[in-house]
Protein backbone atom coordinates (compact mmCIF):
# COMPACT_ATOMS: atom_id res chain seq x y z
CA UNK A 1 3.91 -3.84 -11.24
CA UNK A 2 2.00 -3.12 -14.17
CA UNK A 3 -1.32 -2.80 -12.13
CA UNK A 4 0.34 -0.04 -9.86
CA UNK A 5 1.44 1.89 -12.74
CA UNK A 6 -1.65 1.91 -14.17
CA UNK A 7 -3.36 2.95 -11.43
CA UNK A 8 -1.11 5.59 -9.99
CA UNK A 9 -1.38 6.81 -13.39
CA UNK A 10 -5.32 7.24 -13.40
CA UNK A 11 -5.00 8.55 -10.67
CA UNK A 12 -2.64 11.12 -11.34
CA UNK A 13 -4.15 12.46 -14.72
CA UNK A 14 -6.89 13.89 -13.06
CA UNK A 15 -5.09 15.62 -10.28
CA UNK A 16 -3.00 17.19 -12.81
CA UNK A 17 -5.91 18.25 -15.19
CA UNK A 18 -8.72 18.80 -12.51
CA UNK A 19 -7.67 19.49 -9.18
CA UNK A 20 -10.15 21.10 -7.58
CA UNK A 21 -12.92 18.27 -8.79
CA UNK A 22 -10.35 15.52 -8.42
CA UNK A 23 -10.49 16.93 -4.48
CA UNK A 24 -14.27 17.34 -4.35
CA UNK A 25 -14.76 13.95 -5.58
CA UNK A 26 -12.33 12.21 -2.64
CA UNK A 27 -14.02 14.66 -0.11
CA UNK A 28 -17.65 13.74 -0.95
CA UNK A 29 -17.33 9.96 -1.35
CA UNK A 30 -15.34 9.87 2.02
CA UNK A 31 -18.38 11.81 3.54
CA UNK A 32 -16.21 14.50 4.62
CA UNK A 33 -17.90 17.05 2.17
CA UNK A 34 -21.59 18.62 3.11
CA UNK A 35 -24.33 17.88 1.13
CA UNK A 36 -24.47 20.62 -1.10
CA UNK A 37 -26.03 20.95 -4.66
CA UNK A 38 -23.31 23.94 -5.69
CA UNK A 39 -20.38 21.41 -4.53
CA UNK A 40 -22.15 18.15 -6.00
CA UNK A 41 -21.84 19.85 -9.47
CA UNK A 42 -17.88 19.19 -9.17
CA UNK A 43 -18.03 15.55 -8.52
CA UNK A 44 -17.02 13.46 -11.24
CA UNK A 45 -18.60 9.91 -11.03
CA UNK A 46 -16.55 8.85 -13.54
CA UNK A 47 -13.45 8.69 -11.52
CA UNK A 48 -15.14 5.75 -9.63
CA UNK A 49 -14.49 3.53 -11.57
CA UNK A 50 -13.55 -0.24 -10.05
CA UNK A 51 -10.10 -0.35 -11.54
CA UNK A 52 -9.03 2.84 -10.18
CA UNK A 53 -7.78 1.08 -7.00
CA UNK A 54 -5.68 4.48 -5.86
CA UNK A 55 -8.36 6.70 -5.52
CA UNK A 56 -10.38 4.38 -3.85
CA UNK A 57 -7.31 3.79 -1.03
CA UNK A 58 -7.68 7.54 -0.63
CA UNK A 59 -10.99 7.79 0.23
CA UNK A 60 -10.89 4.65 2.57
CA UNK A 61 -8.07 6.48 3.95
CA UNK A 62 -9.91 9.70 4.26
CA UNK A 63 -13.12 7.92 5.99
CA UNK A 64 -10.89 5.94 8.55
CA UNK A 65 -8.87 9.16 9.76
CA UNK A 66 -11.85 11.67 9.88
């Protein structure tokens, strides 16, 4: 239970504090974003981390339905 928390919570942070390059990030590591230097400045690598297993649901999510 722990585990979830945590990660619901790093995932939620950033939502709440960065939307728009929380959203960027999902869209370009799911491939649904075009390659574009102006919209690469957004992405934040740092919320790839490996323990962030919530974001990382989204975007597999993301890539399966589009």
């Amino acid at each position: 239970m722990s585990l979830m928390v945590r990660t619901v919570a790093r995932l939620v942070t950033p939502l709440v504090r960065q939307p728009a390059a929380s959203l960027t990030t999902m869209l370009y590591y799911s491939h649904l974003l075009p390659r574009n230097l102006n919209l690469e400045r957004l992405v934040r690598r740092e919320l790839m981390c490996p323990e962030n297993y919530m974001f990382h649901f989204l975007i597999n999510l993301l890539k399966c339905f589009w």
